[in-house]
N, C-alpha and C. Protein backbone atom coordinates (compact mmCIF):
# COMPACT_ATOMS: atom_id res chain seq x y z
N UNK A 1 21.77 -7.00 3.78
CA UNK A 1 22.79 -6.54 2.86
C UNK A 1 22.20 -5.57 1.84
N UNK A 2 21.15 -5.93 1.26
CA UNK A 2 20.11 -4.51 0.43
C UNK A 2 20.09 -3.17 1.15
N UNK A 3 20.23 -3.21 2.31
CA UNK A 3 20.13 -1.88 2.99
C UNK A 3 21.19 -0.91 2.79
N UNK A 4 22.01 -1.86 3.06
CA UNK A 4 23.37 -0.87 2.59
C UNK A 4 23.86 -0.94 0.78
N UNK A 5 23.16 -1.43 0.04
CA UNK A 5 23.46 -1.66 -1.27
C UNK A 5 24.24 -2.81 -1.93
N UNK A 6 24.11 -3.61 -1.41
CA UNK A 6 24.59 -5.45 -1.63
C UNK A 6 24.06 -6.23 -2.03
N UNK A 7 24.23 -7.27 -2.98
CA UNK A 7 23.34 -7.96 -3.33
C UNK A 7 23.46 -9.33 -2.29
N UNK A 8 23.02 -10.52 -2.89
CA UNK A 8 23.16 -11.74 -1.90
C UNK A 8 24.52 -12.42 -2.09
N UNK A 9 25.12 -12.32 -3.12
CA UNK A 9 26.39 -12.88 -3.36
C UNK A 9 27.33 -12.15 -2.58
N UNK A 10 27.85 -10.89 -2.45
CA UNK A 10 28.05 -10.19 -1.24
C UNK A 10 27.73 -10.66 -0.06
N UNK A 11 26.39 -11.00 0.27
CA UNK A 11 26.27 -11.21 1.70
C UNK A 11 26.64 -12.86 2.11
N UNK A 12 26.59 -13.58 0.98
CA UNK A 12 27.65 -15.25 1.27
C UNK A 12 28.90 -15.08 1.32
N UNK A 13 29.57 -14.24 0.28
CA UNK A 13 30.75 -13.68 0.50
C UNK A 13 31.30 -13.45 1.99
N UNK A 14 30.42 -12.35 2.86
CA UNK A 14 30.62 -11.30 3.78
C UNK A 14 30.55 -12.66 4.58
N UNK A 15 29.14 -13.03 4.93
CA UNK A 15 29.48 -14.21 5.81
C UNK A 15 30.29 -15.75 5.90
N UNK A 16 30.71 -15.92 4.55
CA UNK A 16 31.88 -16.67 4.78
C UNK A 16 32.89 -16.23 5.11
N UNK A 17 33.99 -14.90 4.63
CA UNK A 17 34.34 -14.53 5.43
C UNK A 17 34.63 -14.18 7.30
N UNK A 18 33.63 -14.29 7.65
CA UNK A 18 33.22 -13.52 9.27
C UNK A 18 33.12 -14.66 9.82
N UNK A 19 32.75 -16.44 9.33
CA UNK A 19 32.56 -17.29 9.84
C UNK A 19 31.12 -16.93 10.90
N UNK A 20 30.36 -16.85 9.74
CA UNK A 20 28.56 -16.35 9.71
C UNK A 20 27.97 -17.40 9.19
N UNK A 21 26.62 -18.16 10.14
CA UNK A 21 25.99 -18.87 9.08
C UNK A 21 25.29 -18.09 7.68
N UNK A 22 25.36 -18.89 6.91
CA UNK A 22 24.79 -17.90 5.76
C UNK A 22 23.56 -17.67 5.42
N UNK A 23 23.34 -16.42 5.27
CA UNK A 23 22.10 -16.11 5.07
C UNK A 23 20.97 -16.50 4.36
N UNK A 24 19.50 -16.65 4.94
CA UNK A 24 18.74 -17.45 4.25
C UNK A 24 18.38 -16.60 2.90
N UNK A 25 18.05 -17.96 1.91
CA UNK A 25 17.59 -17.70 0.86
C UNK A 25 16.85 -17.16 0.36
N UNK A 26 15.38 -17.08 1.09
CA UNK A 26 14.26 -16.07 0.82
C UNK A 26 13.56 -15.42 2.39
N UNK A 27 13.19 -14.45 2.02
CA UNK A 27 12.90 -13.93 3.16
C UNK A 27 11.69 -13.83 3.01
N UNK A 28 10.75 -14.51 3.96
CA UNK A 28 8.93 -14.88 3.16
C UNK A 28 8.30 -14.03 3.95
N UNK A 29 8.15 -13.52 5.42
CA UNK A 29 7.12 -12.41 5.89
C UNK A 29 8.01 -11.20 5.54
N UNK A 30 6.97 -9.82 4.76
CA UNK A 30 7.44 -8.94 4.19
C UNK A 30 6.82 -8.02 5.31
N UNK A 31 7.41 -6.77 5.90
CA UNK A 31 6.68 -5.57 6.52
C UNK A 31 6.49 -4.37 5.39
N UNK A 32 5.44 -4.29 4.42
CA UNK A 32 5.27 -3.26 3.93
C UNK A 32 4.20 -2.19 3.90
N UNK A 33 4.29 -0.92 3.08
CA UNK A 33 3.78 0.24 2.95
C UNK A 33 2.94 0.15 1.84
N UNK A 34 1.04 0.41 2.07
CA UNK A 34 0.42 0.27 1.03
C UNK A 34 0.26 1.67 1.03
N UNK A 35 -0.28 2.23 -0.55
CA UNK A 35 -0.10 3.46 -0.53
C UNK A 35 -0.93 3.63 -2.05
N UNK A 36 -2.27 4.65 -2.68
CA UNK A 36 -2.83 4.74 -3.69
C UNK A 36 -2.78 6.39 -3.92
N UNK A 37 -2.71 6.12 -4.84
CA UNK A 37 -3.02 7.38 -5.44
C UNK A 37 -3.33 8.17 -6.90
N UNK A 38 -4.41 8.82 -7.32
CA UNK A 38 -4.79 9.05 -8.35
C UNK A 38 -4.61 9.97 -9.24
N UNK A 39 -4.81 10.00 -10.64
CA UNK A 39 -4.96 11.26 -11.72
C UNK A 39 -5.14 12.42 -11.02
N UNK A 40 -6.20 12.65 -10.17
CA UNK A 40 -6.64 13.81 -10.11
C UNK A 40 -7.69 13.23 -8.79
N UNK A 41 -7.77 14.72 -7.78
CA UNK A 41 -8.58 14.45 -6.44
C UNK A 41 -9.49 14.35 -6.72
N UNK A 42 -9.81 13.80 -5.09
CA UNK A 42 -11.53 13.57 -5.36
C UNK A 42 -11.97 12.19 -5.36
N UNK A 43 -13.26 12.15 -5.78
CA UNK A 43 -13.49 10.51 -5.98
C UNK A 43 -14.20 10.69 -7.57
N UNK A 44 -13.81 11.23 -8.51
CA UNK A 44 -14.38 11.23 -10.15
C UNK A 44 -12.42 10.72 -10.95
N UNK A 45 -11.82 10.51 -10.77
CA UNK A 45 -10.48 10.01 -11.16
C UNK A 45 -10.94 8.96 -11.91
N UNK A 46 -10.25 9.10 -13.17
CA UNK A 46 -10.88 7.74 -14.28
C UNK A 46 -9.39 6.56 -14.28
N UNK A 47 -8.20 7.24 -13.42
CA UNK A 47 -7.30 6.49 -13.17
C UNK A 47 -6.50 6.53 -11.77
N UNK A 48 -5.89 5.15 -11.57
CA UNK A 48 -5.35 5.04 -9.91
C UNK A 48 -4.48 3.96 -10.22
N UNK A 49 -3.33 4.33 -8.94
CA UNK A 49 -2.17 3.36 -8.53
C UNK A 49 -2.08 2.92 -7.62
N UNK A 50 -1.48 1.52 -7.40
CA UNK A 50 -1.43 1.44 -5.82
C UNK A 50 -0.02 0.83 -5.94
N UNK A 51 0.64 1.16 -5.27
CA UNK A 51 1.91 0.76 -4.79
C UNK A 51 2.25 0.25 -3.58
N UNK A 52 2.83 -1.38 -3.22
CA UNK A 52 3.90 -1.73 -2.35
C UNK A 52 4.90 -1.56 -2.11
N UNK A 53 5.72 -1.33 -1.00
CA UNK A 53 6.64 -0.39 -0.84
C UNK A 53 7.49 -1.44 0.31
N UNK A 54 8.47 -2.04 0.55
CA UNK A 54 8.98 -2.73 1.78
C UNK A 54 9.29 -1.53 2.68
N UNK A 55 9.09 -1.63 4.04
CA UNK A 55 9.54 -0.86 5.08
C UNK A 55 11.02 -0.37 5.50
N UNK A 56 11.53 -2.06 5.18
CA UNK A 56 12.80 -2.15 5.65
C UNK A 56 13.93 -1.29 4.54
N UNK A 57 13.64 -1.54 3.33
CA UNK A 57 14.74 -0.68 2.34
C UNK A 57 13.96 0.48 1.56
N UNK A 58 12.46 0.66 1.14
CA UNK A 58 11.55 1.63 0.84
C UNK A 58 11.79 1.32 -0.78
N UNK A 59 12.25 0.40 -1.29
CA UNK A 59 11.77 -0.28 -2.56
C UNK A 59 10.75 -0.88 -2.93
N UNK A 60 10.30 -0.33 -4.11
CA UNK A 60 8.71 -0.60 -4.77
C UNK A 60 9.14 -2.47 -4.95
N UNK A 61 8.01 -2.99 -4.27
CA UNK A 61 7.94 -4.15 -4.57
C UNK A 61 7.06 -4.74 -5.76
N UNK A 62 5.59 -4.23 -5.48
CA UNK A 62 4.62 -4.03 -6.77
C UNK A 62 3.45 -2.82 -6.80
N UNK A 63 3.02 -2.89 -8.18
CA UNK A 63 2.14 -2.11 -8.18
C UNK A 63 1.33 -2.60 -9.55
N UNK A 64 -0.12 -1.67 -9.20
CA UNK A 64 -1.26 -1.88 -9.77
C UNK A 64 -1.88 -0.64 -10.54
N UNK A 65 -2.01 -1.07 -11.30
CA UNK A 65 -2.52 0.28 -12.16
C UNK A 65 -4.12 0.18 -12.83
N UNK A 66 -4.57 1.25 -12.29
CA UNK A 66 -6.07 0.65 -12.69
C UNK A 66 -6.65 1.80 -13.34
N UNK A 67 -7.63 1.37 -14.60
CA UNK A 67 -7.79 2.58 -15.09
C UNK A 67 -9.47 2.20 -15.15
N UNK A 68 -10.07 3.35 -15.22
CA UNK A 68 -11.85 3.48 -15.96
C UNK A 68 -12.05 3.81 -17.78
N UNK A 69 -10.83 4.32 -17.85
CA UNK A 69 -11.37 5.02 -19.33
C UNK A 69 -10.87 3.97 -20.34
N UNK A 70 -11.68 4.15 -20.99
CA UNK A 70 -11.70 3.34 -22.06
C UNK A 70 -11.79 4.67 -23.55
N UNK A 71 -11.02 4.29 -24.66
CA UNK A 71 -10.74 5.21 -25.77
C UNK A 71 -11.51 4.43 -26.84
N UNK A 72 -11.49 3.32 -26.80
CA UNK A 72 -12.34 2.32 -28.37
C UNK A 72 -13.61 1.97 -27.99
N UNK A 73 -14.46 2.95 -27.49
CA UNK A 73 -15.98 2.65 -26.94
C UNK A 73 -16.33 2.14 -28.78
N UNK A 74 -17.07 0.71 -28.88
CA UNK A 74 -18.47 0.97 -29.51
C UNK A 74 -17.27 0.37 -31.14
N UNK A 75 -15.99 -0.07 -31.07
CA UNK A 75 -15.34 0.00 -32.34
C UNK A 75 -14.97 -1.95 -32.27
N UNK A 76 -15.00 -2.35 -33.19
CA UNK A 76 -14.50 -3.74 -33.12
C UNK A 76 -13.70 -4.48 -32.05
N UNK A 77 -12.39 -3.45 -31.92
CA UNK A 77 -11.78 -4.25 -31.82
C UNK A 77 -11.23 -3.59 -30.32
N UNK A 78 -12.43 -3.57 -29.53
CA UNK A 78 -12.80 -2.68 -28.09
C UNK A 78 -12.17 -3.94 -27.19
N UNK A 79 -12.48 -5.40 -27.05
CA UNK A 79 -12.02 -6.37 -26.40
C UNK A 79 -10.23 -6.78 -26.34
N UNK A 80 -9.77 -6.52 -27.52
CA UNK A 80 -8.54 -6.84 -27.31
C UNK A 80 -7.60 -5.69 -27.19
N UNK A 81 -7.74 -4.67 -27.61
CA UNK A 81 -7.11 -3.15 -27.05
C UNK A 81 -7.42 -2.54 -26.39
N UNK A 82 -8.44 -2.58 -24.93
CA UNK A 82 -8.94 -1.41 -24.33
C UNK A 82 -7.90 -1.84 -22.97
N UNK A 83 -7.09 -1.11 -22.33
CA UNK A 83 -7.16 -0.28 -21.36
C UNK A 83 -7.69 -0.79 -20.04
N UNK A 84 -8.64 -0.62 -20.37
CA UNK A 84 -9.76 -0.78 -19.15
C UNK A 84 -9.77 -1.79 -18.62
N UNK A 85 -9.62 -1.87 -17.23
CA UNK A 85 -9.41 -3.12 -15.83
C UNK A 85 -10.44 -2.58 -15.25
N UNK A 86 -10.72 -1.83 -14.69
CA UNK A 86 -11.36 -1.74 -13.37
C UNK A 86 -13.10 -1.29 -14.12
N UNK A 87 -13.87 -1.50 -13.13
CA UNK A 87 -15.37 -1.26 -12.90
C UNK A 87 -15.90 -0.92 -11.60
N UNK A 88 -15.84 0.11 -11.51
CA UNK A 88 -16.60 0.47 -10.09
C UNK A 88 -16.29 2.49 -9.45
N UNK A 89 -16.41 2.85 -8.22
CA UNK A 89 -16.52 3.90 -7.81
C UNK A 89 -14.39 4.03 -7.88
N UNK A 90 -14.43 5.29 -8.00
CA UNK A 90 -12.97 5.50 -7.94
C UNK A 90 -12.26 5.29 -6.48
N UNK A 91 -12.91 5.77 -5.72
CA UNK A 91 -12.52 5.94 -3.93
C UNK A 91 -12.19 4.19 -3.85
N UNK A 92 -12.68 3.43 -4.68
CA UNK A 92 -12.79 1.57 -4.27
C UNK A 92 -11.81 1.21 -5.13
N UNK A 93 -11.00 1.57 -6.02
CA UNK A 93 -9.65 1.39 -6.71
C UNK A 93 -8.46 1.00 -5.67
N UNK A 94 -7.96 1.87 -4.67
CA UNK A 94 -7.11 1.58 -3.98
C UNK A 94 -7.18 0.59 -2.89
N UNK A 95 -8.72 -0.23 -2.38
CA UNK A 95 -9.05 -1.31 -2.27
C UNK A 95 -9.11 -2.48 -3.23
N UNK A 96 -9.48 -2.51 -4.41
CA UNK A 96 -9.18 -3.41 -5.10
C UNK A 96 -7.63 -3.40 -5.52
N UNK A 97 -6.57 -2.67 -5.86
CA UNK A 97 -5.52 -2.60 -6.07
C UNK A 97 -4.72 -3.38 -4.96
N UNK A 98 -4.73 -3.19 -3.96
CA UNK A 98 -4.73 -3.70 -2.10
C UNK A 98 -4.69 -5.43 -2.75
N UNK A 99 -5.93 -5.62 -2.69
CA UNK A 99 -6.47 -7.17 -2.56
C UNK A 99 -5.65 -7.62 -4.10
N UNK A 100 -5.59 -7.28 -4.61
CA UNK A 100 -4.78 -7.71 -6.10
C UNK A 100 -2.94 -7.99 -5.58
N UNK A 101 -2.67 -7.04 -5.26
CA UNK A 101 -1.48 -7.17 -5.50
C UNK A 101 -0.92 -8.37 -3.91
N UNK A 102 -1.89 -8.37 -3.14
CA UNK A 102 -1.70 -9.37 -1.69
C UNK A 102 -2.09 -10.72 -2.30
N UNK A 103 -2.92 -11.14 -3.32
CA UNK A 103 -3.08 -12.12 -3.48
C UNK A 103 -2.44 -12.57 -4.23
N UNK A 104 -1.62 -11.65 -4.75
CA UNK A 104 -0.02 -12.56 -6.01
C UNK A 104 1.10 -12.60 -5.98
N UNK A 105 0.85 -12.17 -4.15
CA UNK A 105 2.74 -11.99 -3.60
C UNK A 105 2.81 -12.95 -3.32
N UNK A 106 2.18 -14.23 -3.16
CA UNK A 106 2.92 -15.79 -2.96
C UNK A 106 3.56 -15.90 -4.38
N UNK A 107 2.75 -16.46 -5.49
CA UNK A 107 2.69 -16.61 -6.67
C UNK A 107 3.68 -15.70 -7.67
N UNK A 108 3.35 -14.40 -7.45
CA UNK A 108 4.66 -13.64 -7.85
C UNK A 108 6.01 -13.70 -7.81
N UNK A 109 6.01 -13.39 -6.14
CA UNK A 109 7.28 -13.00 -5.66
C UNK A 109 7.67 -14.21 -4.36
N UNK A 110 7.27 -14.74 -3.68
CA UNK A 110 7.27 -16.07 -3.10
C UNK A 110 6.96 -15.38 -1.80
N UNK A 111 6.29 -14.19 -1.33
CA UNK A 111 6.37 -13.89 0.38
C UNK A 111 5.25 -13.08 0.53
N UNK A 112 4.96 -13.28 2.11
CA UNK A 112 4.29 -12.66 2.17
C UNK A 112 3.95 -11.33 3.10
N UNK A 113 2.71 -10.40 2.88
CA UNK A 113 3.02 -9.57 3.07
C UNK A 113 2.03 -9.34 4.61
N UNK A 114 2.85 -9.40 5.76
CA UNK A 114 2.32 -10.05 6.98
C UNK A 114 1.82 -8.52 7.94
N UNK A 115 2.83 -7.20 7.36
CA UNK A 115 2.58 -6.25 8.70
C UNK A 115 2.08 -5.30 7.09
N UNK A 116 1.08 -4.24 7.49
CA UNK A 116 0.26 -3.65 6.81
C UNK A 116 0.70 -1.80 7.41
N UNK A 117 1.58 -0.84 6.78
CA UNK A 117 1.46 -0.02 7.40
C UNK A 117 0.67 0.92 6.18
N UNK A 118 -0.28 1.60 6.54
CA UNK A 118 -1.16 1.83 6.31
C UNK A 118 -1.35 3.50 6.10
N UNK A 119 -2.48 4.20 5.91
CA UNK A 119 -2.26 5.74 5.63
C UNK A 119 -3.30 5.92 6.64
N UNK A 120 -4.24 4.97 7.35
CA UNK A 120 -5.16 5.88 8.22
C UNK A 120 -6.60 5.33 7.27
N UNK A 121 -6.62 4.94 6.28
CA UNK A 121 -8.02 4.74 5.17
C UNK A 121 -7.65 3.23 6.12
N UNK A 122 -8.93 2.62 6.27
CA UNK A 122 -8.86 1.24 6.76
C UNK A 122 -9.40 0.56 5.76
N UNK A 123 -10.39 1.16 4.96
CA UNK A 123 -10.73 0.30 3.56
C UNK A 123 -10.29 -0.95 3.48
N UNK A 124 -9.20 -0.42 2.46
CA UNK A 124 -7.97 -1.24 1.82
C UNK A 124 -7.45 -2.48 2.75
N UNK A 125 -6.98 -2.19 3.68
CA UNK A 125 -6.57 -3.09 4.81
C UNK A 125 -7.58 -4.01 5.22
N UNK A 126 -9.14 -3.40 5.76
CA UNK A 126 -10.18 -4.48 6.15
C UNK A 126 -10.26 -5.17 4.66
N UNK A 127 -10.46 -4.95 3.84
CA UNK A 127 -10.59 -6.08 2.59
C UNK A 127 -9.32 -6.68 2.68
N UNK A 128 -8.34 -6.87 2.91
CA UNK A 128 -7.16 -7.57 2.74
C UNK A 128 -7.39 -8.67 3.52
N UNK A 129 -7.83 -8.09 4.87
CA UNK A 129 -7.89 -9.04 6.07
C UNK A 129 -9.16 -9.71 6.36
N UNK A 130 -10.19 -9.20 5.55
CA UNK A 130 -11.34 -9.91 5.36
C UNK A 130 -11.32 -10.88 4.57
N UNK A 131 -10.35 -11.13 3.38
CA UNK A 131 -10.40 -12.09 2.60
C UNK A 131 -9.28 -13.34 2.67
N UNK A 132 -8.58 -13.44 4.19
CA UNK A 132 -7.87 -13.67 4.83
C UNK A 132 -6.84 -14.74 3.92
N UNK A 133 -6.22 -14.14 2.74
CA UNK A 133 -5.37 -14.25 1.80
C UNK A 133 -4.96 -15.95 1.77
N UNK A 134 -3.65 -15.63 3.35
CA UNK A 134 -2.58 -16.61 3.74
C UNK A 134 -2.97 -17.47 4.57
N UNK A 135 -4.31 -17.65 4.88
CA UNK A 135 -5.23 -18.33 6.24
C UNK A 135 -4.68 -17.93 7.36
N UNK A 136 -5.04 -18.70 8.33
CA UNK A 136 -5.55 -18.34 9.81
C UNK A 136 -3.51 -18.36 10.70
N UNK A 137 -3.15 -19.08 9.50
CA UNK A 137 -1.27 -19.35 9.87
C UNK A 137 -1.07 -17.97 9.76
N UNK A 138 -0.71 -16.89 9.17
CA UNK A 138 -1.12 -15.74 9.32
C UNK A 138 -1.78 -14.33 8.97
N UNK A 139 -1.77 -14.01 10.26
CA UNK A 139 -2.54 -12.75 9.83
C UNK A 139 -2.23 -11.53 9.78
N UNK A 140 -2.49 -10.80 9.18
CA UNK A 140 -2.20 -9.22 8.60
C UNK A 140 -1.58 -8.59 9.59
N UNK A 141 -1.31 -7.95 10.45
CA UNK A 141 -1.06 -6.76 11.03
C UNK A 141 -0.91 -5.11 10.53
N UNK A 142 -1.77 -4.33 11.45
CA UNK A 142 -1.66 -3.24 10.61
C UNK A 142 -1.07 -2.08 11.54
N UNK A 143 -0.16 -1.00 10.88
CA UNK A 143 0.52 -0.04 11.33
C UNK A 143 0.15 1.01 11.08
N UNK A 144 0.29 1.89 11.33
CA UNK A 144 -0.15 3.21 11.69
C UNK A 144 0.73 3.97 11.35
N UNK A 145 1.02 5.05 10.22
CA UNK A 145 1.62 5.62 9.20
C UNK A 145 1.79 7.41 10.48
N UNK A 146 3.02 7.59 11.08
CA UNK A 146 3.02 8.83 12.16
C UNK A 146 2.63 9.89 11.86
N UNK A 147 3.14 10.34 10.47
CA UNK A 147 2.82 11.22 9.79
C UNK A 147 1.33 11.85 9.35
N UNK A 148 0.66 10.52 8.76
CA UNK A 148 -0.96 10.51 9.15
C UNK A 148 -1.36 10.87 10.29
N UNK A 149 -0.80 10.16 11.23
CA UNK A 149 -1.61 10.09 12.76
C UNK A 149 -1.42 11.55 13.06
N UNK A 150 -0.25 12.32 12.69
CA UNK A 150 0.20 13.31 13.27
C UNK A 150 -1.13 14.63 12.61
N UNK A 151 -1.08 14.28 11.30
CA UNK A 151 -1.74 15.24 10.33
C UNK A 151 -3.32 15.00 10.99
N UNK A 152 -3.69 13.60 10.92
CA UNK A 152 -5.44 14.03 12.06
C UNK A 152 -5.47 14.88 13.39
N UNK A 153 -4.78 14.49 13.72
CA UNK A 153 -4.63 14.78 15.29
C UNK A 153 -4.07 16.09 15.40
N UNK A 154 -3.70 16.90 14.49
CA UNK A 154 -3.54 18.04 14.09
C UNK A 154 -4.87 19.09 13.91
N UNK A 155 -5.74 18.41 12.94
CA UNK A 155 -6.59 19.00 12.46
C UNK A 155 -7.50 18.55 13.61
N UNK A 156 -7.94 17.41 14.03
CA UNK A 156 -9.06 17.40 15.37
C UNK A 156 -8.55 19.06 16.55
N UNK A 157 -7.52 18.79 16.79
CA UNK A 157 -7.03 19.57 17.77
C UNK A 157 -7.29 21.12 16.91
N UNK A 158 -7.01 21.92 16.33
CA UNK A 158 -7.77 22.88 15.64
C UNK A 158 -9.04 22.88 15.80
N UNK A 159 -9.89 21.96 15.18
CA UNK A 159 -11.25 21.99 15.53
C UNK A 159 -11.80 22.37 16.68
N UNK A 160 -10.97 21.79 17.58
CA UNK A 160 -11.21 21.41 19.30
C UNK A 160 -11.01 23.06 19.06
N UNK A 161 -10.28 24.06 18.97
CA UNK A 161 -9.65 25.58 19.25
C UNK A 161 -10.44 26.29 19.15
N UNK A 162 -10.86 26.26 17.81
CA UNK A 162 -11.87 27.04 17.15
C UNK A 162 -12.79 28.04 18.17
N UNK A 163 -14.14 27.04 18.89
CA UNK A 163 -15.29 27.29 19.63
C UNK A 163 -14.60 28.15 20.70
N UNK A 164 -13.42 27.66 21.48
CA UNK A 164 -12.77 28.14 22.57
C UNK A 164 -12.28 29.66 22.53
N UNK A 165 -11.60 30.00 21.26
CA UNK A 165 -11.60 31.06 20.93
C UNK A 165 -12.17 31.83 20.53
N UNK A 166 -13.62 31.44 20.00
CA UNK A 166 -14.85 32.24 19.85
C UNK A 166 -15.35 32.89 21.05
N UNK A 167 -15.19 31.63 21.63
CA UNK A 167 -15.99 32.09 23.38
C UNK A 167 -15.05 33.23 24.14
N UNK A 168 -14.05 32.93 23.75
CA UNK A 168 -12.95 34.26 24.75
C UNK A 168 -12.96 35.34 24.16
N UNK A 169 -13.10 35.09 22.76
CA UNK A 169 -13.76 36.75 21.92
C UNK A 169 -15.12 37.37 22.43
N UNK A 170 -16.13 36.56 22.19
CA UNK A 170 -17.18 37.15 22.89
C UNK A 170 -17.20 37.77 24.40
N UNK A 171 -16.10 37.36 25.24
CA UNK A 171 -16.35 37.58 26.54
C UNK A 171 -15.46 38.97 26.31
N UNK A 172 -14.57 39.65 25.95
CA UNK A 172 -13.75 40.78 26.01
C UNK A 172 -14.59 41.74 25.69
């Protein structure tokens, strides 16, 4: 019923009406879209996001915001006003963001997040599934983002061109 813009009272409605059993209450395996991205390219970014995204309606479920900079270096009262979450290389933000926000979708939001579609970085995903969240009842699955796949396999295939067309220049 979210898909088309309904809430759940609508959809008890709809299926009492239709003589529908009614729809369950929570819906606990989630198929979503992990996805990071920073201030500025590169791997020197003193800030990063990571966002969950459900597949099925493309609503932000959660997100993580992680920053490096800190503004009250060296001043009193640096512990209770700074900013600053994260410690480490910037490129490892959208892995820790990953493992943060998977480990508080029970606790948070009550479900979990079972199919992994992904950008092509496996990072993020092998730490998810390395730290095997929900135990061995289940496990991650990961998807393959087309658009990515399309954009490598783009650029390999160029590469592949390149030499070929060198060589047919030289021969004329």
């Amino acid at each position: 019923m979210r898909s088309i813009g309904k809430g759940a009272e609508a959809g008890k409605m709809f299926c009492g009406l239709m003589n529908l059993p009614q729809p369950p209450i929570r819906f606990s395996p989630y198929a979503v879209a992990v996805d990071g991205t920073w201030q500025k390219r590169g791997y020197t970014s003193l800030n990063g996001v990571v966002t969950v995204t459900t597949i099925d309606t493309g609503k932000v479920i959660d997100v993580d915001i992680l920053s490096k900079y800190c503004a009250c270096k060296n001043l009193p009262f640096h512990e209770k006003d700074c900013k600053r979450n994260y410690v480490g290389s910037s490129g490892a933000m959208e892995i820790q963001g990953a493992s943060k926000i998977f480990q508080r979708s029970l606790s948070l939001h009550n479900v979990r997040y079972i199919t992994y579609l992904g950008d092509g970085d496996c990072k993020a995903f092998d730490a998810v599934k390395k730290k095997n969240i929900y135990g061995n009842e289940y496990q991650i699955e990961k998807l393959e983002c087309i658009g990515h796949v399309m954009k490598r396999m783009g650029t390999r295939l160029r590469r592949l061109r390149k030499p070929i067309e060198r060589a047919n220049l030289v021969r004329r």
